[in-house]
N, C-alpha and C. Protein backbone atom coordinates (compact mmCIF):
# COMPACT_ATOMS: atom_id res chain seq x y z
N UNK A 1 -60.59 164.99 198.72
CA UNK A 1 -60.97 166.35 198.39
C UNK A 1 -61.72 167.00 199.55
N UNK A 2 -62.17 166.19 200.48
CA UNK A 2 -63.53 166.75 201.27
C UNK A 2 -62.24 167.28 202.34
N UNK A 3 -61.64 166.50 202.63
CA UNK A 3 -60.75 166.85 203.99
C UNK A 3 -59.83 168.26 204.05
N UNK A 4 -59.30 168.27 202.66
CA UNK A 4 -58.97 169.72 202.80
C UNK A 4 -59.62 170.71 203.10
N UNK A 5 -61.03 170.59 202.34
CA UNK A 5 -61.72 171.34 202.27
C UNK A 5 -62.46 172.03 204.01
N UNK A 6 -62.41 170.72 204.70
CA UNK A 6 -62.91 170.60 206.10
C UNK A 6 -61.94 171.51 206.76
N UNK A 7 -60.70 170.96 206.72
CA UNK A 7 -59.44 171.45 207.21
C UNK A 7 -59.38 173.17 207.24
N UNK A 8 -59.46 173.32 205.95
CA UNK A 8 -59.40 174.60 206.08
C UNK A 8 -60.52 175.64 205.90
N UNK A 9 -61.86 174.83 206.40
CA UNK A 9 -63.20 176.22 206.57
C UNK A 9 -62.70 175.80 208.50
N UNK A 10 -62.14 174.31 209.33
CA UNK A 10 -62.31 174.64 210.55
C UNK A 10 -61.28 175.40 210.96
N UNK A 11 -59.85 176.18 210.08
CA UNK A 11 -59.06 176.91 210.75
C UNK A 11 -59.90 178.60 210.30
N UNK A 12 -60.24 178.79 209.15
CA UNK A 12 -61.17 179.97 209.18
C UNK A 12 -60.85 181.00 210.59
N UNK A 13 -62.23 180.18 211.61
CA UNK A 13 -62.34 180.89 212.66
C UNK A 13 -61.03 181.42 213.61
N UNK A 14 -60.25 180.77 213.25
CA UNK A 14 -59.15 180.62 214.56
C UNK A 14 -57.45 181.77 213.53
N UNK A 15 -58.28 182.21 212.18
CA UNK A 15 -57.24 183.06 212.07
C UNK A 15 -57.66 184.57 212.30
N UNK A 16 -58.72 185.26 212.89
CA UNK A 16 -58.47 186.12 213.55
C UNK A 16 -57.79 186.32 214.84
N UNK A 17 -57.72 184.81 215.94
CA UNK A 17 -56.94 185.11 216.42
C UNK A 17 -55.34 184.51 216.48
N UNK A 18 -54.84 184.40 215.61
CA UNK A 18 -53.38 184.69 215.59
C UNK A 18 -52.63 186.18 215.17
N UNK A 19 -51.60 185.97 216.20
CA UNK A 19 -50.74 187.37 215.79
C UNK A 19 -49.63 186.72 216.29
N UNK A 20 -48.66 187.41 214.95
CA UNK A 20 -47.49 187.10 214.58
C UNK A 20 -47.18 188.66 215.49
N UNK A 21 -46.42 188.78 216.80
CA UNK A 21 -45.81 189.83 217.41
C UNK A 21 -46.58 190.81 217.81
N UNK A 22 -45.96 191.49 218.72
CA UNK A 22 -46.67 192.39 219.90
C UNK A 22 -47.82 193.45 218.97
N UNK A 23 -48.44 194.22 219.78
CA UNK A 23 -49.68 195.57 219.17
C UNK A 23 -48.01 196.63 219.20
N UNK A 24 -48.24 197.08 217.62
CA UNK A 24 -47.38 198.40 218.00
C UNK A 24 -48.25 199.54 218.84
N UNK A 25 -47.12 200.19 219.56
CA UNK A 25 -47.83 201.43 220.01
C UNK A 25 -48.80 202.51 219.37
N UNK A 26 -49.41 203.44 219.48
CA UNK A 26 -50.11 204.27 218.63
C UNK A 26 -49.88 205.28 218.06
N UNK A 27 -48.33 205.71 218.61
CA UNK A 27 -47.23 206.32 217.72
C UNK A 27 -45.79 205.62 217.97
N UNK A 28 -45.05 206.19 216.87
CA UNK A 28 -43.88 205.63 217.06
C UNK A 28 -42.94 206.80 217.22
N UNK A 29 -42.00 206.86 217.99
CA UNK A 29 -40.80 208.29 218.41
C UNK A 29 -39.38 207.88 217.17
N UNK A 30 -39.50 209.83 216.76
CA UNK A 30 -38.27 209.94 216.23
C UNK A 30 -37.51 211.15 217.07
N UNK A 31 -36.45 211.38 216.25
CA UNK A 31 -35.83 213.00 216.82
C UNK A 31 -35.25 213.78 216.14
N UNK A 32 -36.07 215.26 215.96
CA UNK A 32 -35.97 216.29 215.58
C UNK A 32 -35.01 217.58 215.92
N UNK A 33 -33.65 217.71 214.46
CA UNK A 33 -32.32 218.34 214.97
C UNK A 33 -33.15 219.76 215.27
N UNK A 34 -32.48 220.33 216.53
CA UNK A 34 -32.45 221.42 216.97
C UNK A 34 -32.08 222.46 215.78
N UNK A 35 -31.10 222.51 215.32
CA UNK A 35 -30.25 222.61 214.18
C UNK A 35 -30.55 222.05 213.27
N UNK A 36 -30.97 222.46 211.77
CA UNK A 36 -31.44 222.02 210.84
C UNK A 36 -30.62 222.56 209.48
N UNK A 37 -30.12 221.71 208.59
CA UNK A 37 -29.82 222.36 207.00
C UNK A 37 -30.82 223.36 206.83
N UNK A 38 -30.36 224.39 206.22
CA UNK A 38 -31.10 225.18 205.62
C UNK A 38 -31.76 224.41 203.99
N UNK A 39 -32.77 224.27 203.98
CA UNK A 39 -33.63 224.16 202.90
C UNK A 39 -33.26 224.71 201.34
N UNK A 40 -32.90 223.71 200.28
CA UNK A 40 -32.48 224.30 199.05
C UNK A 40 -30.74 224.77 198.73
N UNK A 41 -30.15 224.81 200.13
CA UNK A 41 -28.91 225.35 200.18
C UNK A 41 -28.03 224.12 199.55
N UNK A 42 -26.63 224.57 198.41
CA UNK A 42 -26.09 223.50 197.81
C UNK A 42 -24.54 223.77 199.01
N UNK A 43 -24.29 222.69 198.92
CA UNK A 43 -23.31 221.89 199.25
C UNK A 43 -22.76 222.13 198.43
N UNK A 44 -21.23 222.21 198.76
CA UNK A 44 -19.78 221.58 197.58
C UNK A 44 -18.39 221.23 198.73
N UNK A 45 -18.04 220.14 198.53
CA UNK A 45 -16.61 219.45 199.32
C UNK A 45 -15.49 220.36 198.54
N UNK A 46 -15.77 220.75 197.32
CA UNK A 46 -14.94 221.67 197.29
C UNK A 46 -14.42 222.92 197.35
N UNK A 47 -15.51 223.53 198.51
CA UNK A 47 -15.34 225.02 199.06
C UNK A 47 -15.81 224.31 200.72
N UNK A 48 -15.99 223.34 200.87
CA UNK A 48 -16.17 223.61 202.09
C UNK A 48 -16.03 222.03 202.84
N UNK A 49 -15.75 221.91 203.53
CA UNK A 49 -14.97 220.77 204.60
C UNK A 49 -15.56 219.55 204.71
N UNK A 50 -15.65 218.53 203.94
CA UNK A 50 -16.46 217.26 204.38
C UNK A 50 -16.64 215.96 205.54
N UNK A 51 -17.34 215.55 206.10
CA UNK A 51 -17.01 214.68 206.95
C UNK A 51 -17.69 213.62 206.73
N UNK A 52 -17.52 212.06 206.99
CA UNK A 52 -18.07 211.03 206.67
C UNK A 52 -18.52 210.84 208.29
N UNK A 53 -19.99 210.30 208.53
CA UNK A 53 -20.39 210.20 210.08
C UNK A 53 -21.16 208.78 209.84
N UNK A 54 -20.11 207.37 210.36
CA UNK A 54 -20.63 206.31 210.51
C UNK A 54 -21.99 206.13 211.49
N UNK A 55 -23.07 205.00 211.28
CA UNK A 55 -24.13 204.65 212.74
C UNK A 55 -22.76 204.14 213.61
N UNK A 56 -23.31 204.91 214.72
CA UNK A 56 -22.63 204.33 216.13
C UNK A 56 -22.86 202.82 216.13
N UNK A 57 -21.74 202.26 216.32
CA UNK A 57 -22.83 201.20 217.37
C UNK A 57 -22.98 201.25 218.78
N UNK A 58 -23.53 199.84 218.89
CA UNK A 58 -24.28 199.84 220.17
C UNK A 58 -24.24 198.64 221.00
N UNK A 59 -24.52 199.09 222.26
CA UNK A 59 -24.55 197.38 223.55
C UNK A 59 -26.12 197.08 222.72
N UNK A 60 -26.33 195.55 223.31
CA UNK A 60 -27.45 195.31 222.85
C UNK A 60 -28.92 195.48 223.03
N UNK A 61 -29.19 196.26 224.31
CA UNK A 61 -30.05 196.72 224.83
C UNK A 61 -30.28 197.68 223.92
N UNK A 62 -29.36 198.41 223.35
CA UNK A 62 -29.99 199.61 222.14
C UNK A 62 -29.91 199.09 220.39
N UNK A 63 -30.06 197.80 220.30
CA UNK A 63 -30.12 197.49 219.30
C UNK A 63 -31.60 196.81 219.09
N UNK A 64 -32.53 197.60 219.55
CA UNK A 64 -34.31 197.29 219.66
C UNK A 64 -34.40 199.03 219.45
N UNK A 65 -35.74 198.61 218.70
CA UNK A 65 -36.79 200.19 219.04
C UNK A 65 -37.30 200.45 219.94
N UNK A 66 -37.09 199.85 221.56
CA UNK A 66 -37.68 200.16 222.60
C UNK A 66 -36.87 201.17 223.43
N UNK A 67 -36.79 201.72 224.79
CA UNK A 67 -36.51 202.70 225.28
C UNK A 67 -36.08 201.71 226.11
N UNK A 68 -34.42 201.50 226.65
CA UNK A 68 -34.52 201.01 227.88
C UNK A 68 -34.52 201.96 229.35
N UNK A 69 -34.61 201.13 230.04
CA UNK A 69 -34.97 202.08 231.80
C UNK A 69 -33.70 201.08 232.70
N UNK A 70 -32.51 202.24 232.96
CA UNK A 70 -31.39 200.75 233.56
C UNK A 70 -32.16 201.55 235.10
N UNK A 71 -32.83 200.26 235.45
CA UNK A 71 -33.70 200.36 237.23
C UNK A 71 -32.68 200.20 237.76
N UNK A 72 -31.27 199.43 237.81
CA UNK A 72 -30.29 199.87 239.08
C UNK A 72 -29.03 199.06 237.74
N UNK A 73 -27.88 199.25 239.00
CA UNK A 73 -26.43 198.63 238.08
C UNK A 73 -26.47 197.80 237.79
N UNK A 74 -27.70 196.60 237.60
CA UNK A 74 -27.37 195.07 236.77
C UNK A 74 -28.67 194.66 235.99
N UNK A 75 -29.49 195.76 236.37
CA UNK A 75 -31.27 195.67 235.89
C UNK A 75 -31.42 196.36 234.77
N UNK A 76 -32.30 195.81 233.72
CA UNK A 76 -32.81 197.33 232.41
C UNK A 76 -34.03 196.12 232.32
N UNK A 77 -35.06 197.36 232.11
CA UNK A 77 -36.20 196.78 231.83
C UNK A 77 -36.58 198.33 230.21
N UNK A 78 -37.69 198.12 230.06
CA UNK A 78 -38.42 199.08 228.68
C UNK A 78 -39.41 199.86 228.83
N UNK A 79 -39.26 200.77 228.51
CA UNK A 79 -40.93 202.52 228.83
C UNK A 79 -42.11 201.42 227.73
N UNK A 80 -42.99 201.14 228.60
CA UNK A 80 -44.23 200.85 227.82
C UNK A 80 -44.87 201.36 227.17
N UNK A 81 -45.01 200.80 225.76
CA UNK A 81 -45.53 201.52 224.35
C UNK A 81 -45.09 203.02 223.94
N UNK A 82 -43.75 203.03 224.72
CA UNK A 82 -42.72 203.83 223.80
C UNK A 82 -41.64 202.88 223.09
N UNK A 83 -41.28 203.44 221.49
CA UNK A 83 -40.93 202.46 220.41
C UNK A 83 -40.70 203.59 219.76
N UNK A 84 -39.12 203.72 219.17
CA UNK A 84 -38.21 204.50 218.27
C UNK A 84 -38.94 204.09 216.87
N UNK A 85 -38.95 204.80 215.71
CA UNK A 85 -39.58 204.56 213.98
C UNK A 85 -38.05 203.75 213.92
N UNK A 86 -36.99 203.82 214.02
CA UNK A 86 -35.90 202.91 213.31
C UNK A 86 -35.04 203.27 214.88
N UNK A 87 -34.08 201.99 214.67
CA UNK A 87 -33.28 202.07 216.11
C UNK A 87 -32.57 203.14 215.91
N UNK A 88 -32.34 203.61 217.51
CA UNK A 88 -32.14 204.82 217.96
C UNK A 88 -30.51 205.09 217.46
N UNK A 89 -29.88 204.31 216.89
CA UNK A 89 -28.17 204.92 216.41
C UNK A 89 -28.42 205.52 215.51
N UNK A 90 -29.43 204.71 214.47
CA UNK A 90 -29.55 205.68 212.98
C UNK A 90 -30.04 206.99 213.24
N UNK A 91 -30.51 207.03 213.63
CA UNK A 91 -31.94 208.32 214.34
C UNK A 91 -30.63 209.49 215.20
N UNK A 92 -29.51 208.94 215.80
CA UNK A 92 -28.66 209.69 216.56
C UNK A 92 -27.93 210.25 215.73
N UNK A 93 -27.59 209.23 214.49
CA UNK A 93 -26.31 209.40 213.53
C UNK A 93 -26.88 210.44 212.49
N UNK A 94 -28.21 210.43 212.31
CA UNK A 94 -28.62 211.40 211.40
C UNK A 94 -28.91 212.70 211.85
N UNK A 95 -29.02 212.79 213.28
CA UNK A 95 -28.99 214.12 213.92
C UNK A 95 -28.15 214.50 214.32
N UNK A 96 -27.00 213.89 214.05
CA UNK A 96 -25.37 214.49 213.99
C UNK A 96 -25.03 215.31 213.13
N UNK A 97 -25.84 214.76 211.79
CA UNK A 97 -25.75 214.57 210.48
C UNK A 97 -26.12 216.35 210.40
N UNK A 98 -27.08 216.66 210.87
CA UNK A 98 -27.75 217.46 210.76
C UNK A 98 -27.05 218.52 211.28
N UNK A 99 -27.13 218.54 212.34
CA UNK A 99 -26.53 219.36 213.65
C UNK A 99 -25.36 219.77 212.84
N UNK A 100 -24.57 219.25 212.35
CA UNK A 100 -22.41 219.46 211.78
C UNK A 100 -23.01 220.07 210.60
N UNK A 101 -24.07 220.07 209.50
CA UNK A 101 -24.16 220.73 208.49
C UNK A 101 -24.68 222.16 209.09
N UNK A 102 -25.64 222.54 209.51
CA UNK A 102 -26.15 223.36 210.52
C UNK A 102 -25.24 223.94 210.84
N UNK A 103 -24.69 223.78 211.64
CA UNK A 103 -23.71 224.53 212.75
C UNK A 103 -22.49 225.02 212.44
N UNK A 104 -21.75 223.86 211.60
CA UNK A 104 -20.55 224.01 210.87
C UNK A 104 -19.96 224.10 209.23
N UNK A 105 -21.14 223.90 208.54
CA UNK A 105 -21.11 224.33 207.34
C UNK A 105 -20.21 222.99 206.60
N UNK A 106 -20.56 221.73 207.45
CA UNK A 106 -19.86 220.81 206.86
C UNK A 106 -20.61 219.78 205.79
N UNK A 107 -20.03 219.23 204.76
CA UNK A 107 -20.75 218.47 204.19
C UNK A 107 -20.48 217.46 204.29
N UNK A 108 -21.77 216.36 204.86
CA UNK A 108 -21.86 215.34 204.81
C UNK A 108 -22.20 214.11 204.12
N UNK A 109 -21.06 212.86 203.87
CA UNK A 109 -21.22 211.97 202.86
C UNK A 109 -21.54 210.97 203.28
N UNK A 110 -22.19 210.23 202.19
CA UNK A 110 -22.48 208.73 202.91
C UNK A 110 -21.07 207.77 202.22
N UNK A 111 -20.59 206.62 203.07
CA UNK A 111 -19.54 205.76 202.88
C UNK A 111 -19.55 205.75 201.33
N UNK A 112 -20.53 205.48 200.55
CA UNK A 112 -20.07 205.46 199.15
C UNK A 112 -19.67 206.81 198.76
N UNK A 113 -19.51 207.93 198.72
CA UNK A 113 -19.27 209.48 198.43
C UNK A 113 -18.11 209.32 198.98
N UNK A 114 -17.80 208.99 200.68
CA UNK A 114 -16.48 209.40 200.81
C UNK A 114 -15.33 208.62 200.08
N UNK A 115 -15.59 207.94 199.24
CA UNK A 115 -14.75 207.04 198.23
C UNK A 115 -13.44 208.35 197.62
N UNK A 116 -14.55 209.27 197.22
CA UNK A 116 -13.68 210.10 195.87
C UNK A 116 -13.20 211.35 197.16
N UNK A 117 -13.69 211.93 198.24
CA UNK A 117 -13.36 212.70 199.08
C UNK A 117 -13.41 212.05 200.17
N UNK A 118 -12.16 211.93 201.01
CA UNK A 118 -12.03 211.08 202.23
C UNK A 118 -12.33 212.28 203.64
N UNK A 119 -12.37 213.50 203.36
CA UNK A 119 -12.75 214.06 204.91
C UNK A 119 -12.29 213.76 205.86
N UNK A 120 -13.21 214.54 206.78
CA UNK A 120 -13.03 213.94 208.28
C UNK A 120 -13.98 212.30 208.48
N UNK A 121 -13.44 211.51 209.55
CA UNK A 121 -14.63 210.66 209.77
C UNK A 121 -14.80 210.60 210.95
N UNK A 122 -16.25 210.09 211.07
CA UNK A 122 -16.32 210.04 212.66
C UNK A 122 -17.55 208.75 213.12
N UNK A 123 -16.72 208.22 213.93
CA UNK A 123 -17.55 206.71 214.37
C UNK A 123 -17.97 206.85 215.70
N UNK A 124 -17.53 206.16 216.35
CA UNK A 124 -17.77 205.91 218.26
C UNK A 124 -19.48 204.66 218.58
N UNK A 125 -19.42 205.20 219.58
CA UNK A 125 -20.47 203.96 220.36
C UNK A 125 -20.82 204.56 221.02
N UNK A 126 -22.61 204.25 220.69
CA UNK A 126 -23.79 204.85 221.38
C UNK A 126 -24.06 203.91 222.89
N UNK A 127 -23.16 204.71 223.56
CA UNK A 127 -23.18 203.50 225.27
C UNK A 127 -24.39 203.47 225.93
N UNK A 128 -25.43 204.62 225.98
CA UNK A 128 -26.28 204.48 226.41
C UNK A 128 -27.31 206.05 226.08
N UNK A 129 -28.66 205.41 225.91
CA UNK A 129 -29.35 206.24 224.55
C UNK A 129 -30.69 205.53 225.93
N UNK A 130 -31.46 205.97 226.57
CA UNK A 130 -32.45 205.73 227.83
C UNK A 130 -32.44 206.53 228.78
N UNK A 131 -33.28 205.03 229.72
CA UNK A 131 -33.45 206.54 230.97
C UNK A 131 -32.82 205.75 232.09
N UNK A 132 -32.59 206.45 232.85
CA UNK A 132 -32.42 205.92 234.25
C UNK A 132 -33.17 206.43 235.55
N UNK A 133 -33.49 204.87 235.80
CA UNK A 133 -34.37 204.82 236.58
C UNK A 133 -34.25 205.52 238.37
N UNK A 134 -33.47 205.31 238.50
CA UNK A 134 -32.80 206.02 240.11
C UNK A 134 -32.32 207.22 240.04
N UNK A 135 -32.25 208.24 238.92
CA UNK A 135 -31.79 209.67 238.75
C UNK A 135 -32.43 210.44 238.54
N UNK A 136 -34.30 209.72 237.66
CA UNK A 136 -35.04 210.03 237.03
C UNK A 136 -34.53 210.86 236.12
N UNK A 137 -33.68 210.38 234.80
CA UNK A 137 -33.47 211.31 233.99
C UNK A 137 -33.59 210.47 232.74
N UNK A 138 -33.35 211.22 231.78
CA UNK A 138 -32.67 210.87 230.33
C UNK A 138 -31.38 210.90 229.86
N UNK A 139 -30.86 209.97 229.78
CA UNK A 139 -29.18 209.98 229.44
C UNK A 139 -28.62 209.60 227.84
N UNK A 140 -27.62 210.13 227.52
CA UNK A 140 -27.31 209.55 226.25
C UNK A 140 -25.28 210.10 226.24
N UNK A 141 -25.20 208.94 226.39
CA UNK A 141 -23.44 208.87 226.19
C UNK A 141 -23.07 208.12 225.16
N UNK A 142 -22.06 209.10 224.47
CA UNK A 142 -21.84 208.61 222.90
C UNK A 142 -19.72 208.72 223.24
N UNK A 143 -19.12 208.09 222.95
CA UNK A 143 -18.28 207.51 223.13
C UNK A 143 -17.22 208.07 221.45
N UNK A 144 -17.02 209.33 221.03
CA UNK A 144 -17.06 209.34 219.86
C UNK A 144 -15.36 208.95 219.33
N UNK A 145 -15.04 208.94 218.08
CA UNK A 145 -13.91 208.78 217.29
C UNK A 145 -14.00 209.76 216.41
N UNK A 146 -12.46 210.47 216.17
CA UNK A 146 -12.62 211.23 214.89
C UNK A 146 -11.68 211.01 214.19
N UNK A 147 -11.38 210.83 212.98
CA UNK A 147 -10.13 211.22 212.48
C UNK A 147 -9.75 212.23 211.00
N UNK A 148 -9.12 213.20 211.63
CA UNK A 148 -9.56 214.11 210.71
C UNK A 148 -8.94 214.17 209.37
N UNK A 149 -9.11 214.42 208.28
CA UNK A 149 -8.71 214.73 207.18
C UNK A 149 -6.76 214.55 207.05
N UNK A 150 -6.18 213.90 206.04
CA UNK A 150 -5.21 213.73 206.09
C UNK A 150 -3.99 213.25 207.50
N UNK A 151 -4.77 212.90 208.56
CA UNK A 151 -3.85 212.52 209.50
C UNK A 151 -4.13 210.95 209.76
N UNK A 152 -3.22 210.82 210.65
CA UNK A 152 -3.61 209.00 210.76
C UNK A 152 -4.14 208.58 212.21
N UNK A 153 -3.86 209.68 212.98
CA UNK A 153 -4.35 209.87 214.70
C UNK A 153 -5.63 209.71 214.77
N UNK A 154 -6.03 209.15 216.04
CA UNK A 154 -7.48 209.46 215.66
C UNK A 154 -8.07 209.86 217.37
N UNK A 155 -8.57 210.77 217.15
CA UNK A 155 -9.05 211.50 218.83
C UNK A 155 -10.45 210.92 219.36
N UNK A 156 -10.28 210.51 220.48
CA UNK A 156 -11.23 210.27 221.44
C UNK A 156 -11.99 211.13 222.50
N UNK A 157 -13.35 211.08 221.88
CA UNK A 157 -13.88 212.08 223.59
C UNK A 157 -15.57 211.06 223.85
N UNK A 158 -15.64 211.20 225.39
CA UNK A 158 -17.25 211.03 225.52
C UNK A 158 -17.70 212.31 225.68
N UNK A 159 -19.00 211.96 225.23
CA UNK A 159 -20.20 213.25 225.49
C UNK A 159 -21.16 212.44 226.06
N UNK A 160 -21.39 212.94 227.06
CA UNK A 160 -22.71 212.52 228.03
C UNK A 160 -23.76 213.68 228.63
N UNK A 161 -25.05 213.45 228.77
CA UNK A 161 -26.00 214.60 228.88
C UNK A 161 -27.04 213.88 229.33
N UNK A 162 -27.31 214.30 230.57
CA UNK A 162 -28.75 213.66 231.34
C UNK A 162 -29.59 214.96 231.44
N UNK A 163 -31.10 214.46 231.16
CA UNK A 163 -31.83 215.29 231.19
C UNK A 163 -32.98 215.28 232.29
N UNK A 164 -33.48 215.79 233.28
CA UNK A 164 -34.41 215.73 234.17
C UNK A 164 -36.14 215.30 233.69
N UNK A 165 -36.04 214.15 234.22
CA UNK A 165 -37.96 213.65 233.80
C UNK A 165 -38.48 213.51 234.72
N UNK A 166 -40.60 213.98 234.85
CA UNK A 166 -40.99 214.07 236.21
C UNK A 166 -41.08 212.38 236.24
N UNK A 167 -41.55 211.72 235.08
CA UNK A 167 -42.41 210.63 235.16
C UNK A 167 -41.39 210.05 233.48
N UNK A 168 -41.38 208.52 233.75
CA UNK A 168 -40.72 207.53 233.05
C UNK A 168 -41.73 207.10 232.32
N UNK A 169 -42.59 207.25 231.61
CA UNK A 169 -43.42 206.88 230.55
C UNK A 169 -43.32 207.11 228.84
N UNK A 170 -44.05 206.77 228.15
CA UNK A 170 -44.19 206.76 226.65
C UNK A 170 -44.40 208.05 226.51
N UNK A 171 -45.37 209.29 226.84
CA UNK A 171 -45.50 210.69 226.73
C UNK A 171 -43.89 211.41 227.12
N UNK A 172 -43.37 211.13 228.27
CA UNK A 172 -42.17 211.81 228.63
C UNK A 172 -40.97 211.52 228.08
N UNK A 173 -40.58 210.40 227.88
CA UNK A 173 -39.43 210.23 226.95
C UNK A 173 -38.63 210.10 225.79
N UNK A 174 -39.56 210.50 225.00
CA UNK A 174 -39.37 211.18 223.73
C UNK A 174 -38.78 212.30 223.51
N UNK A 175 -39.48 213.00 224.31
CA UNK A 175 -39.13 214.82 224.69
C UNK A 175 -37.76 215.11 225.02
N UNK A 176 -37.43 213.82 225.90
CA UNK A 176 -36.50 214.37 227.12
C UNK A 176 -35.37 213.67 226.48
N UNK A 177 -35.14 212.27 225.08
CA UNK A 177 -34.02 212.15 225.14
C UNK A 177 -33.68 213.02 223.36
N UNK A 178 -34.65 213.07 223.31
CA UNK A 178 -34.80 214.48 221.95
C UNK A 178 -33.55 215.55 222.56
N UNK A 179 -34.32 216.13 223.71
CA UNK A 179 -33.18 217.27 224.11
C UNK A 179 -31.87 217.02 224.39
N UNK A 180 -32.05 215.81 225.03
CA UNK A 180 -29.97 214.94 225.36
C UNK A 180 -29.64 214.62 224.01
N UNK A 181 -30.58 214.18 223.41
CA UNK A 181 -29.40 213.62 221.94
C UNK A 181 -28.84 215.38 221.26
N UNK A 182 -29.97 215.84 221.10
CA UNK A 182 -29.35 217.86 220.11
C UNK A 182 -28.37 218.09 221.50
N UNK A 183 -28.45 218.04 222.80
CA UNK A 183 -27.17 218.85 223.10
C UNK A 183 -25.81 217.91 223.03
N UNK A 184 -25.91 216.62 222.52
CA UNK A 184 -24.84 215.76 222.81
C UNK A 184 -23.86 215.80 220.93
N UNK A 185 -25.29 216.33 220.24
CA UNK A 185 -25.16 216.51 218.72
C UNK A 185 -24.23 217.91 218.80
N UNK A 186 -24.75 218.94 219.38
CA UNK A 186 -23.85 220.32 219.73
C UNK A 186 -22.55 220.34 219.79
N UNK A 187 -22.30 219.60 221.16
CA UNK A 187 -21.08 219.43 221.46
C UNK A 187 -20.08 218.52 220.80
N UNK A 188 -20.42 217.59 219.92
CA UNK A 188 -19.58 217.71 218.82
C UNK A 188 -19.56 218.01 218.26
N UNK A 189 -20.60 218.30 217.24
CA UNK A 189 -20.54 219.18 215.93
C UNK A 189 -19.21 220.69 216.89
N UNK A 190 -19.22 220.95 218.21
CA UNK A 190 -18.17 222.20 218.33
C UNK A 190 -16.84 221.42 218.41
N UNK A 191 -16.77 220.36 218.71
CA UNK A 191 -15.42 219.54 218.99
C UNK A 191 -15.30 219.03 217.54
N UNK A 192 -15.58 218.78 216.77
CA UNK A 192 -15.18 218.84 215.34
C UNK A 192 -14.61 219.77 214.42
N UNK A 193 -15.73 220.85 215.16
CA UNK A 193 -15.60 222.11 214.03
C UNK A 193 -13.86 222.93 214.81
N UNK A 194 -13.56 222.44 215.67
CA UNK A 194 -12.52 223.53 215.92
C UNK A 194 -11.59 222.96 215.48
């Protein structure tokens, strides 16, 4: 009886210091559509055009909440104590989401909805969602798929958009791939809508 008891008043001291994984940062980055649903406004697929918009995927460098920095053609390192709230595809895919209702008056379903209305759909791969280090910018190339409503074709385009940063840090890159993801969200939501 005594030894447990020993055992565990001498680990006591020694569990303030364990930690199970890194200090999160002191905020965490999301991104806010340029383009927004209007508030309260109803939807119906049956006056107006639906589209199903899968998460991209992704290389594995963007399958973390960190920011990568590709420092040259074989290097990626991470912006210190900058950290996405959920990885950056969902966060892209929902400001797609946004942007195509916004812009184009489309309604958007999640995979279980498009069951009973099949729409348009649209997938692709988030190739690169960071910064680069030798351009000093913010880049985000999305690799998209569509296939629209009743056809069996399915169209391919990239959208790519670098954005100019003075400085590669946790304050600056939030901002800067905020603005590349809404204009990369734009330009499809217009390559859809036509």
């Amino acid at each position: 009886m005594k030894t447990p008891l020993i055992v565990l008043m001498a680990s006591l001291p020694l569990a303030g210091c364990i930690s199970f994984g890194a200090k999160p940062p002191p905020s965490l980055m999301t991104l806010q559509a340029q383009s927004a649903p209007t508030v309260g406004q109803t939807q119906n697929s049956a006056r107006a055009k639906s589209i199903t918009i899968q998460v991209p995927t992704t290389p594995q460098e963007l399958a973390t909440a960190r920011v990568p920095v590709q420092e040259d053609t074989t290097s990626i390192a991470y912006v210190k104590d900058a950290q996405w709230a959920e990885p950056p595809a969902r966060l892209f895919a929902r400001l797609v989401s946004d942007t195509l209702t916004a812009r184009e008056g489309r309604v958007v379903l999640s995979a279980r909805e498009s069951v009973a209305d099949a729409g348009d759909r649209l997938a692709g791969e988030l190739r690169q969602f960071g910064m680069d280090a030798v351009r000093r910018d913010a880049v985000v190339v999305f690799d998209a798929s569509l296939m629209r409503d009743g056809q069996t074709a399915i169209e391919k385009r990239r959208f790519e958009v670098r954005v100019p940063v003075g400085k590669i840090d946790a304050e600056s890159v939030g901002p800067a791939l905020n603005q590349a993801a809404n204009q990369v969200a734009q330009q499809v939501a217009d390559w859809v809508g036509r």
